[in-house]
Structures are given as structure tokens and as C-alpha cells.
N, C-alpha and C. Protein backbone atom coordinates (compact mmCIF):
# COMPACT_ATOMS: atom_id res chain seq x y z
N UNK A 1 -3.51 -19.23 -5.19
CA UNK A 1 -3.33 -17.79 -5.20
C UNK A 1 -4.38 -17.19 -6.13
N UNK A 2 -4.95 -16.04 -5.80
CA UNK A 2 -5.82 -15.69 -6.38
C UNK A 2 -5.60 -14.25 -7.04
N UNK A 3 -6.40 -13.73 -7.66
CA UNK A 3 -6.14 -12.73 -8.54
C UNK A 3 -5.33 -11.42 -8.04
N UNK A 4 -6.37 -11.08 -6.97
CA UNK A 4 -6.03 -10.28 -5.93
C UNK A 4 -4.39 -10.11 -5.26
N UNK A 5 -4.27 -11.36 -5.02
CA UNK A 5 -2.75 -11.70 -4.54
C UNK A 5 -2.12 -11.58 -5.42
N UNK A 6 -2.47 -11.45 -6.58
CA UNK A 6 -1.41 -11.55 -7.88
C UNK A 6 -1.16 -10.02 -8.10
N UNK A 7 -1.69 -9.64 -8.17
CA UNK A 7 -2.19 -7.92 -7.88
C UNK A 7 -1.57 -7.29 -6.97
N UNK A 8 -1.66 -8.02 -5.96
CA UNK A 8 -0.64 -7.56 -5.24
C UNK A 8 0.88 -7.35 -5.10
N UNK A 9 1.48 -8.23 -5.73
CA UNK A 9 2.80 -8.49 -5.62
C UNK A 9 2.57 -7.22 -6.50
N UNK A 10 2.20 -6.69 -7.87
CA UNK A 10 2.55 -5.78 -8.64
C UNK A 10 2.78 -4.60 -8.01
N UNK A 11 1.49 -4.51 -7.04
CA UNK A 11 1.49 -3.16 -6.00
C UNK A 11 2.93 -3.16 -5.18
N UNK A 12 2.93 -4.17 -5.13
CA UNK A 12 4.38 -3.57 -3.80
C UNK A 12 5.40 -3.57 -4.28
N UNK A 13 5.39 -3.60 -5.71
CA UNK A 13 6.84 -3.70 -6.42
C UNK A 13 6.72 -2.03 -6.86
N UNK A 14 5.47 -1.58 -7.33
CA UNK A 14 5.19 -0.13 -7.32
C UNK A 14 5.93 0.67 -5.99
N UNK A 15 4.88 0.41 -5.04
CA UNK A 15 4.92 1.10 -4.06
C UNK A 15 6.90 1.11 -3.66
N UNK A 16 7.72 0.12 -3.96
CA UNK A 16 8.93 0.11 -3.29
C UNK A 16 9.34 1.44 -4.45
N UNK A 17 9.06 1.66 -6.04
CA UNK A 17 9.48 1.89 -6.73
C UNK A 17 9.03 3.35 -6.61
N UNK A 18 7.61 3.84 -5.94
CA UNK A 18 7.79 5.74 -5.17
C UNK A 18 8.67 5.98 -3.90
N UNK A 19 8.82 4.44 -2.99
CA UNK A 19 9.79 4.72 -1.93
C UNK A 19 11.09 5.83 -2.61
N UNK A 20 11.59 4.68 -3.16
CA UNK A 20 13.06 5.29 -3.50
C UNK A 20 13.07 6.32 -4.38
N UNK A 21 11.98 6.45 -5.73
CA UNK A 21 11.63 7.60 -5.84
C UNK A 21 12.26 9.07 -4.94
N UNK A 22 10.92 8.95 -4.23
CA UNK A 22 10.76 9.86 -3.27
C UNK A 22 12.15 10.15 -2.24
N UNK A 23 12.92 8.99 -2.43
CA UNK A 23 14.56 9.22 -1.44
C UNK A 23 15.48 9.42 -2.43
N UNK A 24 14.90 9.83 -3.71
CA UNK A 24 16.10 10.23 -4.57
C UNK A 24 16.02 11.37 -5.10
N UNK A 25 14.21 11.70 -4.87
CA UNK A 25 14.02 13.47 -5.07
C UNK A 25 13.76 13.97 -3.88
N UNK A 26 14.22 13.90 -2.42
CA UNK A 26 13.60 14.26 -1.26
C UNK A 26 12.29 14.66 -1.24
N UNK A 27 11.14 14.03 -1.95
CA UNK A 27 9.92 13.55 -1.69
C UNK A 27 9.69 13.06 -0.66
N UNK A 28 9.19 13.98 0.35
CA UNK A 28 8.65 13.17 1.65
C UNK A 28 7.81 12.15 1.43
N UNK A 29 6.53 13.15 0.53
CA UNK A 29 4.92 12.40 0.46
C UNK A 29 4.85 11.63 -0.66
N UNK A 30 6.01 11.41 -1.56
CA UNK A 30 5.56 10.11 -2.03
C UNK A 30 6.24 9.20 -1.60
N UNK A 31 7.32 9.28 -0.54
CA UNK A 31 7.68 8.17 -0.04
C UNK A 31 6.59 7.60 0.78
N UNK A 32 5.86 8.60 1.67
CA UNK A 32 4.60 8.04 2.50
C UNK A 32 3.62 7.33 2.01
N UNK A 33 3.45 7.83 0.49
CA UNK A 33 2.85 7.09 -0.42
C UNK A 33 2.95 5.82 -0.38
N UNK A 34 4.45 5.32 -1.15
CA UNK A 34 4.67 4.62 -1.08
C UNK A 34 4.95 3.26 0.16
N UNK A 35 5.04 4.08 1.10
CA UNK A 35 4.74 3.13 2.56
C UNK A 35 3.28 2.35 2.73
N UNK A 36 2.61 3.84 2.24
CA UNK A 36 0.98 3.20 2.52
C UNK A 36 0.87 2.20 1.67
N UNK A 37 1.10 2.13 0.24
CA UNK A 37 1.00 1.34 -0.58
C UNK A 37 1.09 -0.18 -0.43
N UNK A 38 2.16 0.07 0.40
CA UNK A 38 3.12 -1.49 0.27
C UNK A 38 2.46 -2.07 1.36
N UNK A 39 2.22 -1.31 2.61
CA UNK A 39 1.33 -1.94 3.70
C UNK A 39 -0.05 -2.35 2.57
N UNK A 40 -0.58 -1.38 2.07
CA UNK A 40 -1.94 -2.06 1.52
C UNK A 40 -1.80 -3.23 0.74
N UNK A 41 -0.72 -3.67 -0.44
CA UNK A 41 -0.42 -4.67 -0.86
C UNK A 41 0.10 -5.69 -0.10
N UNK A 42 0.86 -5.91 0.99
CA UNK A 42 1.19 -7.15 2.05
C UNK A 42 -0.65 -7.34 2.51
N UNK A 43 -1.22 -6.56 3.01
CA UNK A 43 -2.48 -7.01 3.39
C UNK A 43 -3.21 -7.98 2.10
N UNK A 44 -3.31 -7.09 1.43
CA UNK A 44 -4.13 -7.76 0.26
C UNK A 44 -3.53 -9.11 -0.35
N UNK A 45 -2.01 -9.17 -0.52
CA UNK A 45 -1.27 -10.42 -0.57
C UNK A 45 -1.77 -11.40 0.18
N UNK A 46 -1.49 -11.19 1.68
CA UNK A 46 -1.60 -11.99 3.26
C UNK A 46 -3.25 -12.92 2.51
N UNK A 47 -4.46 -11.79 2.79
CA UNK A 47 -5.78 -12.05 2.71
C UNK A 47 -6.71 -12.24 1.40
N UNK A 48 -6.03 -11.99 0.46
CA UNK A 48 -6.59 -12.27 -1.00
C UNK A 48 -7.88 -10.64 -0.92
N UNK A 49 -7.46 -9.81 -0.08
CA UNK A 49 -8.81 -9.16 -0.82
C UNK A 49 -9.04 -7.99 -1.54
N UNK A 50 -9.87 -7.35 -2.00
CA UNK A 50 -9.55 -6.51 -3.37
C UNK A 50 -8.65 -5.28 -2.67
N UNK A 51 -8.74 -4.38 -3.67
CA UNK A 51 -7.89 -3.32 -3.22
C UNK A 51 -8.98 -2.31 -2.33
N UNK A 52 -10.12 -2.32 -3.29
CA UNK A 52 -11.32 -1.84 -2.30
C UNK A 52 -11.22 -1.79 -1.03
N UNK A 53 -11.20 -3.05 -1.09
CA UNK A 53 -11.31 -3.92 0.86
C UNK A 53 -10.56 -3.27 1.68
N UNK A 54 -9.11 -3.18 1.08
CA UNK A 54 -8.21 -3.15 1.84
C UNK A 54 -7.91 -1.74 1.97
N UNK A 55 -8.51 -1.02 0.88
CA UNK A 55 -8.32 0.31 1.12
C UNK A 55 -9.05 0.83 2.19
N UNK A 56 -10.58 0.63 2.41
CA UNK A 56 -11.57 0.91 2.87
C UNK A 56 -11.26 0.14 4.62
N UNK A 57 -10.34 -0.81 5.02
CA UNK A 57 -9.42 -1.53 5.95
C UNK A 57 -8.39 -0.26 6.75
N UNK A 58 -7.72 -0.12 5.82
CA UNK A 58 -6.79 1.27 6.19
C UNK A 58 -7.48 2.54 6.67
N UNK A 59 -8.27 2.68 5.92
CA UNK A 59 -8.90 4.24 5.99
C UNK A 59 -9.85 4.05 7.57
N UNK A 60 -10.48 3.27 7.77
CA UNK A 60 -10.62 3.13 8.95
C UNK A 60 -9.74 3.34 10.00
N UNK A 61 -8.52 2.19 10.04
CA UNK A 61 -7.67 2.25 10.98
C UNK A 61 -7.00 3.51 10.98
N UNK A 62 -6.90 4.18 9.79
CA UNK A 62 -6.40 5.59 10.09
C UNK A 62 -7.33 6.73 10.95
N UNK A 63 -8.31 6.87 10.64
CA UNK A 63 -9.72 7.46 11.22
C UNK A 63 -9.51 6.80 12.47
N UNK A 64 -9.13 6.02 13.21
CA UNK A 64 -8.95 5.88 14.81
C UNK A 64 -7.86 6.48 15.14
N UNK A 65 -6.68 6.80 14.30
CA UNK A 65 -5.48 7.18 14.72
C UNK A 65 -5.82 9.71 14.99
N UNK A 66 -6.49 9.45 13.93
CA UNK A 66 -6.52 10.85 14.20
C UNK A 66 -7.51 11.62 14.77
N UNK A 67 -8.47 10.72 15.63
CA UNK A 67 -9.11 10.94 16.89
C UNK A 67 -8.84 10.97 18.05
């Protein structure tokens, strides 16, 4: 396991932690936040790669969705 992956687990313990956040102040957008988050940390977990990567991974696949 590498750094990255280690990094990760922190992220998605975050990201669960704006979910509920956000469902305990009816925060839509940081629950969405927190969705994106946790998808970006399972990736980066899965593949070891930075957050960079994986950010720059997403933002793409989003940029196909809103074309």
C-alpha cells in the first residue's frame, strides 16, 4: 500500500463526514461534495494515484457529462 492509498482512506472518512454533515443541516452541496469526494478517494484507494490524478480523472469524465 502506498502513500496515496493511505491518503485515501483519510479522504473517504472525510468525505462520509460532509455526507452526513450536509443531511443534518439540509446541505444539498456539501453532501454532493461529499459524494464527489468519496468517489475520488475509492479511485485513488483502488489505483494508488495522487489526488491530482484523480482529480484531473473526474473533471474530465464530468466535462463529457455536460456536453
Amino acid at each position: 500500500m502506498n502513500k496515496d492509498q493511505v491518503e485515501s482512506h483519510w479522504r473517504e472518512f472525510t468525505a462520509k463526514v460532509k455526507q452526513q454533515w450536509g443531511d443534518l443541516t439540509d446541505d444539498e452541496v456539501l453532501q454532493a461534495e461529499g459524494n464527489i469526494d468519496e468517489i475520488a478517494a475509492k479511485i485513488q484507494r483502488k489505483y494508488g494515484d495522487s489526488k491530482e490524478s484523480v482529480a484531473k480523472k473526474l473533471n474530465q469524465i464530468m466535462e463529457k457529462f455536460e456536453k
